[in-house]
Structure formats: structure tokens, C-alpha cells
Protein backbone atom coordinates (compact mmCIF):
# COMPACT_ATOMS: atom_id res chain seq x y z
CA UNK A 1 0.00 0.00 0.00
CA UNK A 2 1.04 3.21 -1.11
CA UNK A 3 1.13 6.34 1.88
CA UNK A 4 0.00 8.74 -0.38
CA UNK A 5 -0.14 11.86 2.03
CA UNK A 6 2.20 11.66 4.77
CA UNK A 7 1.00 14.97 6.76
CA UNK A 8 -1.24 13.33 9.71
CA UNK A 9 -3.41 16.94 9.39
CA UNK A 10 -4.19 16.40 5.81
CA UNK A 11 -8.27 16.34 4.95
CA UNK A 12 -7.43 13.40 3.74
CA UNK A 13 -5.59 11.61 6.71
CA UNK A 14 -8.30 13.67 9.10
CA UNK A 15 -11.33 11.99 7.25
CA UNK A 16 -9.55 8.45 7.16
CA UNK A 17 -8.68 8.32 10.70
CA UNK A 18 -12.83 9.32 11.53
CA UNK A 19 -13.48 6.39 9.35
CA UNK A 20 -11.76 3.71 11.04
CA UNK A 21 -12.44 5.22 14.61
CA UNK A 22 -16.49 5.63 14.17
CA UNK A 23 -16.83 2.65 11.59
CA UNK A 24 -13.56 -0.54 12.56
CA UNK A 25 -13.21 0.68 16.08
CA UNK A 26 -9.73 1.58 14.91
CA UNK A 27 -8.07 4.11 17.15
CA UNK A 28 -5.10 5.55 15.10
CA UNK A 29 -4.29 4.91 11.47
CA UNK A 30 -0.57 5.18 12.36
CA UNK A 31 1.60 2.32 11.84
CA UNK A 32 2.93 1.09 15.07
CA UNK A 33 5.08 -1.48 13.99
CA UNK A 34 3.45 -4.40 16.05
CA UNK A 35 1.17 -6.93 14.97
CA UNK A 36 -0.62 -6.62 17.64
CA UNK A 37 -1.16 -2.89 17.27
CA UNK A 38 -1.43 -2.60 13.55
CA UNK A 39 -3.59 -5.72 12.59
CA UNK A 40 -7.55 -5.80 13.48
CA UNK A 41 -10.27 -8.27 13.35
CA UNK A 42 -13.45 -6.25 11.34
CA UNK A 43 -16.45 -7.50 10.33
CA UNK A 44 -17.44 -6.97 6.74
CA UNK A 45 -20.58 -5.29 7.17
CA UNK A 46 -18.02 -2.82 8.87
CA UNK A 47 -15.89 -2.61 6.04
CA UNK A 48 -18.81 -1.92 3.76
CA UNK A 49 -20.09 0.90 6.06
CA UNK A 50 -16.99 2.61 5.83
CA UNK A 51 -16.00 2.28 2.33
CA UNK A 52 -19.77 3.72 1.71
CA UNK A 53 -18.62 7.00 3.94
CA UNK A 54 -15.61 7.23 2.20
CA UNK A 55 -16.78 7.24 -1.57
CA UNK A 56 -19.92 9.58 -0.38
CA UNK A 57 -17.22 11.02 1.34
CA UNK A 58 -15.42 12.27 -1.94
CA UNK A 59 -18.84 12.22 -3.75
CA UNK A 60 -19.38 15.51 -1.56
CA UNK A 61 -16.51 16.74 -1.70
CA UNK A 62 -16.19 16.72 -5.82
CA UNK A 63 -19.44 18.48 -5.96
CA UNK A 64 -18.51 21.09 -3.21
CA UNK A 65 -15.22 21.56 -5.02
CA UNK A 66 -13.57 20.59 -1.61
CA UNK A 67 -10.16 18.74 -1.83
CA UNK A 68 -9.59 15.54 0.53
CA UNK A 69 -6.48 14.58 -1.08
CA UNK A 70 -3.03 16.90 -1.03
């Protein structure tokens, strides 16, 4: 996987890390270097939830003209 923004504050890094807090129960999206800390168990119907945010997400933003991505 390709880090494609590697400032934490981005809109982009901001939005992600909402995702997998309020939809995988995922408290940081920073690597940690542990299996144990950077490895989860999540349901698909989690998964789907999430991705759905994400492309309505950027469905939003495209028609506000807001940018997610640097």
C-alpha cells in the first residue's frame, strides 16, 4: 500500500482516521510497527459501512469543489 499523504493533518488523513475510529473501532491509522497494534479483526458489514462514507465522502466533496487529497 502506497502512503499517499504523509501529513497526519491532511483532509485526507483527518477523514480516514474518523473512518476507522467511528466505523472498525480503529483508534489511530498510524503504523505502530506491532502486529498486535497494527492488525484488526473487522467485520465486513463494517468494512462496507466505511467504504460507503468514504466514496460519499469524496462524492461531496467533488461536488462542493472541496479537496480531501493533497
Amino acid at each position: 500500500m502506497t502512503n499517499h499523504s504523509n501529513n497526519s493533518n491532511s483532509p485526507l488523513n483527518i477523514l480516514l482516521n474518523k473512518l476507522a475510529i467511528e466505523y472498525l473501532e480503529i483508534e489511530t491509522m498510524e503504523i505502530r510497527n506491532s502486529d498486535r497494534l497494527d492488525f484488526y479483526d473487522v467485520s465486513v458489514w463494517s468494512v462496507k459501512s466505511a467504504l460507503e462514507a468514504a466514496y460519499y465522502a469524496g462524492k461531496a466533496s467533488s461536488t462542493s469543489g472541496a479537496r480531501l487529497a493533497d
